[in-house]
Protein backbone atom coordinates (compact mmCIF):
# COMPACT_ATOMS: atom_id res chain seq x y z
CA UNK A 1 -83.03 7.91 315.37
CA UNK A 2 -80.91 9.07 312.50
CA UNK A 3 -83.98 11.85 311.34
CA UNK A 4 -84.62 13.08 315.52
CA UNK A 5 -85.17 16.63 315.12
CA UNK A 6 -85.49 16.87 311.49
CA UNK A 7 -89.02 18.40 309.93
CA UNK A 8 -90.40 17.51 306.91
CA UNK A 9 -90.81 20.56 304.75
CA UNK A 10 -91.88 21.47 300.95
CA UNK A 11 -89.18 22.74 298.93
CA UNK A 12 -91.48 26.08 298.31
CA UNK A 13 -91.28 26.63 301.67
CA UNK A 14 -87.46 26.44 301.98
CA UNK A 15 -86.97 28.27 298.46
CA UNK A 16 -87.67 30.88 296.70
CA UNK A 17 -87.45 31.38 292.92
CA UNK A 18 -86.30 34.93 291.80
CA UNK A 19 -88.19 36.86 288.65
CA UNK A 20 -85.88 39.94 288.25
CA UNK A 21 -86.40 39.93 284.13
CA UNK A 22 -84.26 42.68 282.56
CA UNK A 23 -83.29 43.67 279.04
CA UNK A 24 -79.93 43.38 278.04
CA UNK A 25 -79.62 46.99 277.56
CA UNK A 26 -80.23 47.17 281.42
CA UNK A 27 -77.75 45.76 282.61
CA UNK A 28 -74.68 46.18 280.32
CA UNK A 29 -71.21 45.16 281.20
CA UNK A 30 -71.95 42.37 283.88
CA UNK A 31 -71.27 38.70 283.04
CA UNK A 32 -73.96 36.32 281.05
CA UNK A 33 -74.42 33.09 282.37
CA UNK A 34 -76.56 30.42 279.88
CA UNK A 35 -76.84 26.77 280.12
CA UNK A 36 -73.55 26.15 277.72
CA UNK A 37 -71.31 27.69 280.38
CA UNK A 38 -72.23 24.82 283.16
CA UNK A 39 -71.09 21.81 283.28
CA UNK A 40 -73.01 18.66 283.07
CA UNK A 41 -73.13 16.85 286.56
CA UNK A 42 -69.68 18.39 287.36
CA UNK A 43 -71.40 21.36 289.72
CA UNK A 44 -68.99 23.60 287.76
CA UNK A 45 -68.85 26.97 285.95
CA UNK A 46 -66.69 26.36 282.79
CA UNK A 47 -66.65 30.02 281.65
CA UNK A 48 -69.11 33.14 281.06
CA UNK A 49 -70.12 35.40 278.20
CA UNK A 50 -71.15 39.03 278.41
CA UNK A 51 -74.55 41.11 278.44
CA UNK A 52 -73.26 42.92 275.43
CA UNK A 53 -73.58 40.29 273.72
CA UNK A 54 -76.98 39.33 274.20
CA UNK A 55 -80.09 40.55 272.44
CA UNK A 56 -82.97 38.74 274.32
CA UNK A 57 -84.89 39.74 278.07
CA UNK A 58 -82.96 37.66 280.06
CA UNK A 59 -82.74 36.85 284.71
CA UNK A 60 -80.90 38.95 286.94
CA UNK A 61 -78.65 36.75 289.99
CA UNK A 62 -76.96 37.50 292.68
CA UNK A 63 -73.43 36.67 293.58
CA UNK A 64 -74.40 33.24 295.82
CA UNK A 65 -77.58 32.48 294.11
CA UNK A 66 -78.30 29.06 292.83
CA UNK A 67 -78.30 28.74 289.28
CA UNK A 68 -80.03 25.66 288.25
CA UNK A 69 -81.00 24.48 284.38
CA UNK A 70 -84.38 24.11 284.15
CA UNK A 71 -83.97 22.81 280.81
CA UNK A 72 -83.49 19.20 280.50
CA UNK A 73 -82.98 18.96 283.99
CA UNK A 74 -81.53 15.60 283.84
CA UNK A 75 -78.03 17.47 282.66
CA UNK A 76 -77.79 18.35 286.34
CA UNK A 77 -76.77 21.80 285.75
CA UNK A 78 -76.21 23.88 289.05
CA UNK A 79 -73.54 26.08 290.20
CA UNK A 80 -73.85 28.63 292.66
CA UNK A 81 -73.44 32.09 290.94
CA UNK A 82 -69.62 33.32 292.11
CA UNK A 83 -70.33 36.82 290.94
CA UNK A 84 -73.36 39.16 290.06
CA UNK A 85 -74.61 38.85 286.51
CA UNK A 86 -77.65 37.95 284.16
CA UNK A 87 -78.30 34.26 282.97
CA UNK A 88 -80.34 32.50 280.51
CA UNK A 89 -84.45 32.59 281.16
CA UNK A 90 -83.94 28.56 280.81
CA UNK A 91 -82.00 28.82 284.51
CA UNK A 92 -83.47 29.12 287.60
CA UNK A 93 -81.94 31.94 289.57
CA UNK A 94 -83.18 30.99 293.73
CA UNK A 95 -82.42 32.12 297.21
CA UNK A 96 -83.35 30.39 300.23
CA UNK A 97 -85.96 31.14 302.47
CA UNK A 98 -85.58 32.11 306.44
CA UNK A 99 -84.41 29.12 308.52
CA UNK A 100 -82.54 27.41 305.59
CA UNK A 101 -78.69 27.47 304.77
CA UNK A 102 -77.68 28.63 301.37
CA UNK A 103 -75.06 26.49 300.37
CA UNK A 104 -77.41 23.10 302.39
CA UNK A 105 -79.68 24.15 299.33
CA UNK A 106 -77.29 24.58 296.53
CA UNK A 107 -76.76 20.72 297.41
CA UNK A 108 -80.13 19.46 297.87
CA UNK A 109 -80.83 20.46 294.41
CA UNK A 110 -77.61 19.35 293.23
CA UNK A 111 -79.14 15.64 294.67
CA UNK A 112 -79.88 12.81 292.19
CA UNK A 113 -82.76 12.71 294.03
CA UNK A 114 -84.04 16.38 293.43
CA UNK A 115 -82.73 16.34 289.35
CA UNK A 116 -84.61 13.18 289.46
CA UNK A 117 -87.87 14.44 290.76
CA UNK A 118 -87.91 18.06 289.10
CA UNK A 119 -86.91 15.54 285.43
CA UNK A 120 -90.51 13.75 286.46
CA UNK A 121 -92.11 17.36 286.55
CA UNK A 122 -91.02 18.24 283.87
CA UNK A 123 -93.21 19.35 280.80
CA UNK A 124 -92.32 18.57 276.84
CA UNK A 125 -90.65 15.85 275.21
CA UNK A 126 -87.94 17.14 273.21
CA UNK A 127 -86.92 19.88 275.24
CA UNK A 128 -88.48 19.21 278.56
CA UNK A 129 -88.58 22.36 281.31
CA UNK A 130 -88.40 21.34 284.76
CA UNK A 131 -92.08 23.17 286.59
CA UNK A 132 -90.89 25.53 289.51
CA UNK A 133 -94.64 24.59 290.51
CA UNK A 134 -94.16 21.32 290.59
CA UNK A 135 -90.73 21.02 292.61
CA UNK A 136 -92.57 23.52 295.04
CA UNK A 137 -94.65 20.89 296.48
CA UNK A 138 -91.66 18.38 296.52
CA UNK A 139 -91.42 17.26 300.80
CA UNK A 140 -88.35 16.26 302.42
CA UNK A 141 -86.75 15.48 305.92
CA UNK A 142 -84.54 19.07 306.62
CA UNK A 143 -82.20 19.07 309.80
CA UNK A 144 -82.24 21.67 312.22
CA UNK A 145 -80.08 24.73 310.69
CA UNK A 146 -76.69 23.91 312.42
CA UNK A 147 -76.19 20.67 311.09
CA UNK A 148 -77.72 22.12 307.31
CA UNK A 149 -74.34 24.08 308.06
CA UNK A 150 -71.92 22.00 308.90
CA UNK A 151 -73.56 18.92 305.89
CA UNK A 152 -73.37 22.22 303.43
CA UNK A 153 -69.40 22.55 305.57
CA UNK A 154 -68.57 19.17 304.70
CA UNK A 155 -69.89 18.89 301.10
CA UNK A 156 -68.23 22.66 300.22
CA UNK A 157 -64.94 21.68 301.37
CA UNK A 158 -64.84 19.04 299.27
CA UNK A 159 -65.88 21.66 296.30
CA UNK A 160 -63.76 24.45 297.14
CA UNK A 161 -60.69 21.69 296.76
CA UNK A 162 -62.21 20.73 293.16
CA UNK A 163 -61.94 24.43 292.41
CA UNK A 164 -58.73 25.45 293.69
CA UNK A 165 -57.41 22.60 291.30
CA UNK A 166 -59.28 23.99 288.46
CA UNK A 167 -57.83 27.51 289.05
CA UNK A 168 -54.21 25.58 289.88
CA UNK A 169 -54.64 24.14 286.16
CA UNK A 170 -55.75 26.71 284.16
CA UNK A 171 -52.63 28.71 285.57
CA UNK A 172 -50.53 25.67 284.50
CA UNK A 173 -52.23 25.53 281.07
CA UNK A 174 -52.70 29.09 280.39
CA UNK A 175 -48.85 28.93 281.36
CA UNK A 176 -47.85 26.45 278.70
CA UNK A 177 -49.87 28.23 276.00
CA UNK A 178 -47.97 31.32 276.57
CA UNK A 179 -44.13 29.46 276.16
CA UNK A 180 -46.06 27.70 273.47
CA UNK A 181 -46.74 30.77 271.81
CA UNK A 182 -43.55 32.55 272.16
CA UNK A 183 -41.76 29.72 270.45
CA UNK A 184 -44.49 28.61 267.39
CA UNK A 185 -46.43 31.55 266.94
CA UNK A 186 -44.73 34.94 267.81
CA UNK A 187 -41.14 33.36 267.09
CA UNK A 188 -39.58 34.68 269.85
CA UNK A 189 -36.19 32.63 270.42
CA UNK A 190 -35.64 32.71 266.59
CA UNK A 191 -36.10 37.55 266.44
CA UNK A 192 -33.36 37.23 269.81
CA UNK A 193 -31.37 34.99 267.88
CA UNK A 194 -31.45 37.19 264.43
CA UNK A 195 -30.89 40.64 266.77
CA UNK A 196 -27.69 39.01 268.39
CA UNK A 197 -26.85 38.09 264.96
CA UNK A 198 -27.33 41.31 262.92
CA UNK A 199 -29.35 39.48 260.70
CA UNK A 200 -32.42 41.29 259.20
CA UNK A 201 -36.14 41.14 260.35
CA UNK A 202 -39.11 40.57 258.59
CA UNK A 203 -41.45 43.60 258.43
CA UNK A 204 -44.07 41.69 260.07
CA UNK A 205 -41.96 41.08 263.22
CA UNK A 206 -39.76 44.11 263.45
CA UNK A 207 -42.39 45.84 265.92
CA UNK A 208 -42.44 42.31 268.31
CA UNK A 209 -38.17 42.78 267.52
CA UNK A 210 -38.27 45.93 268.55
CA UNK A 211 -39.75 45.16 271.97
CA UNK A 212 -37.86 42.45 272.48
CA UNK A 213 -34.72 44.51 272.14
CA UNK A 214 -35.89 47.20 274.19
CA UNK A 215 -36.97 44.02 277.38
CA UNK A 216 -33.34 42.55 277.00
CA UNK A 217 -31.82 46.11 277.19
CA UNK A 218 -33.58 46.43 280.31
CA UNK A 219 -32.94 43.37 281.92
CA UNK A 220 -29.43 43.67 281.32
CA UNK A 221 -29.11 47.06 282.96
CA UNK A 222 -30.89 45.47 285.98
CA UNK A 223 -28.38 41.85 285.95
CA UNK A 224 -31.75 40.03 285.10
CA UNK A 225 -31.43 37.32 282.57
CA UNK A 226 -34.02 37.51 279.35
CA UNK A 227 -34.99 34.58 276.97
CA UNK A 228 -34.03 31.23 277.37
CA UNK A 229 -30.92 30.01 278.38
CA UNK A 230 -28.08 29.64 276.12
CA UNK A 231 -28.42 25.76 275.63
CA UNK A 232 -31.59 26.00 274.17
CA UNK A 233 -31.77 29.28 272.55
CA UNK A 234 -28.97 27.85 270.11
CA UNK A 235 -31.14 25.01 268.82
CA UNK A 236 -33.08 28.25 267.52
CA UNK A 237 -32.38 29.55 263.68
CA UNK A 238 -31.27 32.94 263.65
CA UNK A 239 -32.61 34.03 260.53
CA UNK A 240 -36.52 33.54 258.51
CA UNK A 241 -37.28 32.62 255.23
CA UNK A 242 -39.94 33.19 253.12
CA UNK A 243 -43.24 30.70 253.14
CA UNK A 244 -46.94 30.52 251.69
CA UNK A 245 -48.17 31.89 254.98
CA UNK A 246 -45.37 34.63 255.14
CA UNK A 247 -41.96 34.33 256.92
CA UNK A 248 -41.09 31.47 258.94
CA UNK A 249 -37.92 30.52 261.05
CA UNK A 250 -35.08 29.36 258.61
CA UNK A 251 -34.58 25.39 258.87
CA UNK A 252 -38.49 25.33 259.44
CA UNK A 253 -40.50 23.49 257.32
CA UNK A 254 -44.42 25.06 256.06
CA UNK A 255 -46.27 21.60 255.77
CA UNK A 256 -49.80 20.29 256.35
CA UNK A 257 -51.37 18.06 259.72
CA UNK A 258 -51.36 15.48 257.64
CA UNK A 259 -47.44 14.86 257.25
CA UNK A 260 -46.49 15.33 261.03
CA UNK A 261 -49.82 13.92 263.23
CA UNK A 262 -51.14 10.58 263.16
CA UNK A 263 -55.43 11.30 262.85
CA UNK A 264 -57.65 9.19 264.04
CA UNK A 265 -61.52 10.26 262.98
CA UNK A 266 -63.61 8.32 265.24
CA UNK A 267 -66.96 5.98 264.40
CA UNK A 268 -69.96 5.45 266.46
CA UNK A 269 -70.60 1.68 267.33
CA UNK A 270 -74.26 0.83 267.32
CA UNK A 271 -76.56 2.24 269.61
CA UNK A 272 -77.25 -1.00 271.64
CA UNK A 273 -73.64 -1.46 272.23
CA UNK A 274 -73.62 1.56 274.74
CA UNK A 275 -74.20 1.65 278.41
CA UNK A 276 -73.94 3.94 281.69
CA UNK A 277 -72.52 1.11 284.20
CA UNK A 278 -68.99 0.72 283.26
CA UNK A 279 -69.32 -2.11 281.10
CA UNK A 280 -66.31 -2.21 278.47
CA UNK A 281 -64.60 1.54 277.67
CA UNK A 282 -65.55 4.28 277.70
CA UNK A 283 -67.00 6.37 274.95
CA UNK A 284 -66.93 10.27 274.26
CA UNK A 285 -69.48 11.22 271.10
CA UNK A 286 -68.17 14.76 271.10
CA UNK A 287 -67.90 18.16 272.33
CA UNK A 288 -70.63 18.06 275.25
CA UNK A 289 -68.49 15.22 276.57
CA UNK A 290 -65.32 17.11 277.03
CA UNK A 291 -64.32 19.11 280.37
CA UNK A 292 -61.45 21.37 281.08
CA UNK A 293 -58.60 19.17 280.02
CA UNK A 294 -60.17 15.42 280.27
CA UNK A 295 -63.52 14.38 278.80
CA UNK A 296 -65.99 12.84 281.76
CA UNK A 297 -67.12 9.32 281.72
CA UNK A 298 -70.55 8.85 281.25
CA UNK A 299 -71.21 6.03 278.40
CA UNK A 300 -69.01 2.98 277.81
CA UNK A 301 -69.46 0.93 274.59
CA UNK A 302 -68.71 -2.63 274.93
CA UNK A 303 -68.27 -3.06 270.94
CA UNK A 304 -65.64 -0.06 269.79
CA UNK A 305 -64.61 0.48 266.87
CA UNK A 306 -62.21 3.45 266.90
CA UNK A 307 -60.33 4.06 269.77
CA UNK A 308 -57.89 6.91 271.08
CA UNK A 309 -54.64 5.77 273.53
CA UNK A 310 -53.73 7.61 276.53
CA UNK A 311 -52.32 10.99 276.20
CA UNK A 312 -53.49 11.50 272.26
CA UNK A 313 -54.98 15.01 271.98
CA UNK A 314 -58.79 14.56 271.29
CA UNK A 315 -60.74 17.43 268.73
CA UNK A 316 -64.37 17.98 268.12
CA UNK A 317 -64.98 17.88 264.47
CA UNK A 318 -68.85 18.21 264.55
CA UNK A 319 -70.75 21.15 266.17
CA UNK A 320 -68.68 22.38 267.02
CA UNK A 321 -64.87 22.06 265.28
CA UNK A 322 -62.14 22.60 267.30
CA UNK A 323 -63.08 22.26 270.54
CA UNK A 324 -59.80 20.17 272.51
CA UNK A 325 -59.94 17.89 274.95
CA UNK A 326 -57.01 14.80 275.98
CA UNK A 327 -57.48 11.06 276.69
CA UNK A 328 -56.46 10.15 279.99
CA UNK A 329 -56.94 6.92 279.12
CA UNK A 330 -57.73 4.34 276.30
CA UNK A 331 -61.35 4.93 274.86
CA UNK A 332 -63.77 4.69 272.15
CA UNK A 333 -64.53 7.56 270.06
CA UNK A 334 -67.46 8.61 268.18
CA UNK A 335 -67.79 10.14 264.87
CA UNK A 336 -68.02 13.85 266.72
CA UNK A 337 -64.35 13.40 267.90
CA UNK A 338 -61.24 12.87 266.21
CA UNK A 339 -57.86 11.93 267.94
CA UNK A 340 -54.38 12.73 267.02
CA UNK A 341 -50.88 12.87 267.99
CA UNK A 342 -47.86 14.36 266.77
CA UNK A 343 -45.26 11.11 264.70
CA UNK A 344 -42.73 11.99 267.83
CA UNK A 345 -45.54 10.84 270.30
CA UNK A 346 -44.85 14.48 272.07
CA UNK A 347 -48.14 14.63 274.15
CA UNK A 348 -47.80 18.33 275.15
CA UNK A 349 -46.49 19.44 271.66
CA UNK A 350 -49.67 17.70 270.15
CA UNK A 351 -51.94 19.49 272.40
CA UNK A 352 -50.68 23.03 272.17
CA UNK A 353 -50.40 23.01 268.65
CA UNK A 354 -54.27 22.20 268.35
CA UNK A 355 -54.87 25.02 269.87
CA UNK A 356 -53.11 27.11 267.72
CA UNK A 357 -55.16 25.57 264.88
CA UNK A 358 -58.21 27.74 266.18
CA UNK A 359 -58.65 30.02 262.86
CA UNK A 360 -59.15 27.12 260.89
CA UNK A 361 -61.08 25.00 262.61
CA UNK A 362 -63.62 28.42 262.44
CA UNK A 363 -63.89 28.15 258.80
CA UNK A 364 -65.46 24.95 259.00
CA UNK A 365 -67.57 25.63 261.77
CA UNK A 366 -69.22 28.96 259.25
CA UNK A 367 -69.09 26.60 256.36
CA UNK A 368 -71.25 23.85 257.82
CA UNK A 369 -75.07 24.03 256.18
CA UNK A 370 -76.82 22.86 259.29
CA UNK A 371 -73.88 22.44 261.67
CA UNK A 372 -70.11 22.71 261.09
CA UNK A 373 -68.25 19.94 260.60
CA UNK A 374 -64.47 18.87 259.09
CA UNK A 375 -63.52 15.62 257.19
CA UNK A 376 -60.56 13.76 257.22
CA UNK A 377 -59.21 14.63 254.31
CA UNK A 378 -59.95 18.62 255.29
CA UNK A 379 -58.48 17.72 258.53
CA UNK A 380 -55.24 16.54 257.03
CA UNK A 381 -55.02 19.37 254.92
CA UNK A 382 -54.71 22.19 257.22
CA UNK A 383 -51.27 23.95 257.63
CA UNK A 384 -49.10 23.64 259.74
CA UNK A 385 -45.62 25.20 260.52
CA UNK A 386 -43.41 22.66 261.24
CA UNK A 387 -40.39 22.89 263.37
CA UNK A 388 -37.32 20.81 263.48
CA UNK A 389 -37.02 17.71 265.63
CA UNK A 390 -35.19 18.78 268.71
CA UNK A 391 -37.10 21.70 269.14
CA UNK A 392 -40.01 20.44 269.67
CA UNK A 393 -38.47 17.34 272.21
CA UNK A 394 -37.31 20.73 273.94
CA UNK A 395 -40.57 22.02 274.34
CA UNK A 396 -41.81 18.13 275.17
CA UNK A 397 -39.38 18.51 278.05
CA UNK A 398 -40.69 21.84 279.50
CA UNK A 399 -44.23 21.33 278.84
CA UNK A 400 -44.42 17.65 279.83
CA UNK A 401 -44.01 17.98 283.80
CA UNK A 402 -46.70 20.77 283.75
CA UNK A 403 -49.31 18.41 282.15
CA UNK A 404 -48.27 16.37 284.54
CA UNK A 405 -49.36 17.94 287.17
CA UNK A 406 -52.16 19.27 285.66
CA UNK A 407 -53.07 15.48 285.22
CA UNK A 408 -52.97 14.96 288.78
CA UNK A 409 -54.96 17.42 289.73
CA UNK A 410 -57.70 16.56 287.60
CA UNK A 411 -57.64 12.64 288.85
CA UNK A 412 -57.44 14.42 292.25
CA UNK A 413 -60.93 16.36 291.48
CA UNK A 414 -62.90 13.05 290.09
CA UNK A 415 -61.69 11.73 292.91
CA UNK A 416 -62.94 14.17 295.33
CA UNK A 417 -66.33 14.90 292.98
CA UNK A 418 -67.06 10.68 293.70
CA UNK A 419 -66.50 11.21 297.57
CA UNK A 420 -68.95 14.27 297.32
CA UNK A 421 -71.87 12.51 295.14
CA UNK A 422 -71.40 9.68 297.58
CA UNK A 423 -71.61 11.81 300.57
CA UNK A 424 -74.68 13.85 299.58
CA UNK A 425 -77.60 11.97 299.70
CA UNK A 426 -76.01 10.14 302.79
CA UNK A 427 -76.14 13.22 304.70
CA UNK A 428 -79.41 14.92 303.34
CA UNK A 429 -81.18 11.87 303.90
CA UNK A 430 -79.55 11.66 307.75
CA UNK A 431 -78.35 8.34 307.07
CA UNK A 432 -74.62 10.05 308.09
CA UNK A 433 -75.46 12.85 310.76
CA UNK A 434 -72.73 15.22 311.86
CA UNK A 435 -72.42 15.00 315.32
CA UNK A 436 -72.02 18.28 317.70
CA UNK A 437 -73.46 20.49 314.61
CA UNK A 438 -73.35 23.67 316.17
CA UNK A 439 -69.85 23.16 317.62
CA UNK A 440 -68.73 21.94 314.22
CA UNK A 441 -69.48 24.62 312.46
CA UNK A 442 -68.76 27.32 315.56
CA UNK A 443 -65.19 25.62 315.23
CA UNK A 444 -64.88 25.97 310.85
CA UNK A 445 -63.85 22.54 311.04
């Protein structure tokens, strides 16, 4: 039989929920986990705050502890904690008991079964809490401890992949932003350019100048080339002129969004026109449905009425503003997301420069009465530094094969996150056993 040797056990048996309540003040300098830094059904950290930060009594984890969001439970928030910290008192912090694999927990309570059952327990309507008593006395078939190790194996190679992408394309991306930088913020081809040149520097750069000269010194004394290569650093001015927002690159142009993006502020269809089974496109409402780069699918709409193409940069412009996301492919969009891209159709250009557009998009989100918020025609408005043509097909050029592979990788990870949500309840149920358990996990396999 598929279940031969397997017990049936309560989940209070197998777990244990940890009450280590500290103050802030306790514990200051470690990480801060709360529910906004994990992912919705993604099993996935997205970032971390800090305990300085924090005012309010708040859990103590454990590197390898289960974090789980008691709070609307159906949001399938769990990660396993990859450091020691404090979290939100709205996330469970639990350890397993003797006889029961760590990880083989992390994943029955990662189930759709499990968030299913603890979103039945749960008490309130508009914020509903998941009961630790009530998933206590939750009973289900657990293997023998071996094969817990090798499903828990199976299922965390699977994960470990997904994150090693992640890492692989924030790298890429945090790589991009830098050149991105360099060139549109800091100005960095155009002060080499004006120091070759003899030409004068702008008070506001001459410190940035000054270490720029000083790094080209060096790499010359060492045969090490510095800034870009001759080809492109030419299509750079070598001089600055004067500008609203202070001195730009000569040939450069001080405009608005408005003039050099095509915006797109999106429109919620009905309410009856949505669905969760794939029926028509798919539809992103606003921030909570963005990841790291591409939004997740979750609701299609199968009556749009705004749509953004593949490769336009999406933005949050509703609580908050700003956030960035891209579309990997053609969707709907909601009136919490705007898309844009830049008149050249640059895709990597387009995204970048959102970015940059962070101090701005911050004004709105303090203005806002109940929540921040920007319209179109504040949208349009903003200001934007615009530089010539070529340069930024150049930086289309550089940037492009880097989103490219930070594309991959992130059709790589749904792919892999559909394998492991299919796999899971297969093998906790013991409809897939793993055969030779304890060899397979004596082996690492």
């Amino acid at each position: 039989m598929a279940s031969e040797k397997w017990g049936t056990m309560r989940f209070d048996y197998c777990a244990e929920l940890i009450r280590d309540t500290v103050h802030p003040s306790e514990v200051r300098g470690l990480p801060y986990i709360g529910l906004e830094h994990i992912a919705k059904e993604q099993l996935v950290l997205t970032g971390y705050g800090s305990a300085d930060d924090v005012t309010s009594a708040k859990s103590r984890f454990k590197r390898g502890d289960i974090l789980f969001g008691k709070l609307r439970p159906y949001f399938r928030k769990v990660v396993m904690a990859p450091f020691d910290g404090v979290c939100s008192t709205d996330i469970w912090v639990v350890r397993c008991k003797h006889g029961i694999d760590q990880r083989f927990l992390f994943y029955w309570m990662a189930s759709n079964e499990f968030i299913e059952e603890s979103t039945q327990g749960s008490e309130g309507t508009r914020m509903p809490r998941a009961q630790w008593e009530f998933v206590g006395r939750i009973k289900k078939r657990v293997p023998p401890l071996a094969e817990q190790q090798a499903i828990a194996h199976i299922l965390g190679t699977l994960d470990d992949k997904i994150e090693l992408n992640r890492r692989m394309n924030q790298t890429l991306e945090e790589m991009t932003r830098a050149i991105f930088k360099s060139w549109f913020v800091d100005f960095d081809p155009v002060l080499d350019n004006a120091l070759a040149a003899g030409n004068p520097i702008p008070e506001e750069f001459r410190d940035r100048a000054a270490q720029r000269a000083e790094a080209a010194q060096s790499a010359a004394s060492q045969g090490r080339p510095f800034g870009l290569p001759k080809s492109l650093a030419t299509q750079f001015p070598n001089a600055f002129h004067d500008s609203d927002l202070g001195p730009i690159p000569k040939g450069w142009e001080l405009s608005s969004i408005g003039q050099h993006f095509c915006l797109t502020m999106g429109q919620s269809p009905p309410g009856s026109t949505y669905n969760e089974v794939g029926e028509g496109l798919p539809f992103y409402q606003g921030r909570s449905d963005f990841g790291f780069r591409f939004p997740t699918r979750r609701v299609y709409c199968t009556s749009p009425t705004r749509f953004a193409e593949p490769n336009d940069t999406l933005v949050s412009v509703r609580a908050p503003v700003g956030d960035v996301n891209m579309a990997s492919e053609r969707c709907v969009i909601g009136r919490g997301v705007a898309a844009m891209r830049h008149n050249s159709g640059s895709r990597s250009f387009t995204y970048y420069s959102v970015h940059h557009l962070r101090e701005y998009f911050d004004r709105f989100e303090a203005e806002g009465t109940v929540f921040g918020s920007i319209n179109k025609n504040d949208f349009q408005g903003l200001p934007f530094i615009a530089p010539t043509a070529d340069i930024a097909s150049n930086f289309e050029r550089f940037a492009g094969p880097l989103d490219d592979r930070i594309q991959t990788c992130a059709r790589q990870s749904t792919a892999l996150a559909a394998l492991r949500d299919t796999l899971l309840p297969k093998l906790l149920s013991g409809e897939l056993r793993v055969r030779d358990a304890e060899k397979f996990v004596e082996a690492g396999v």
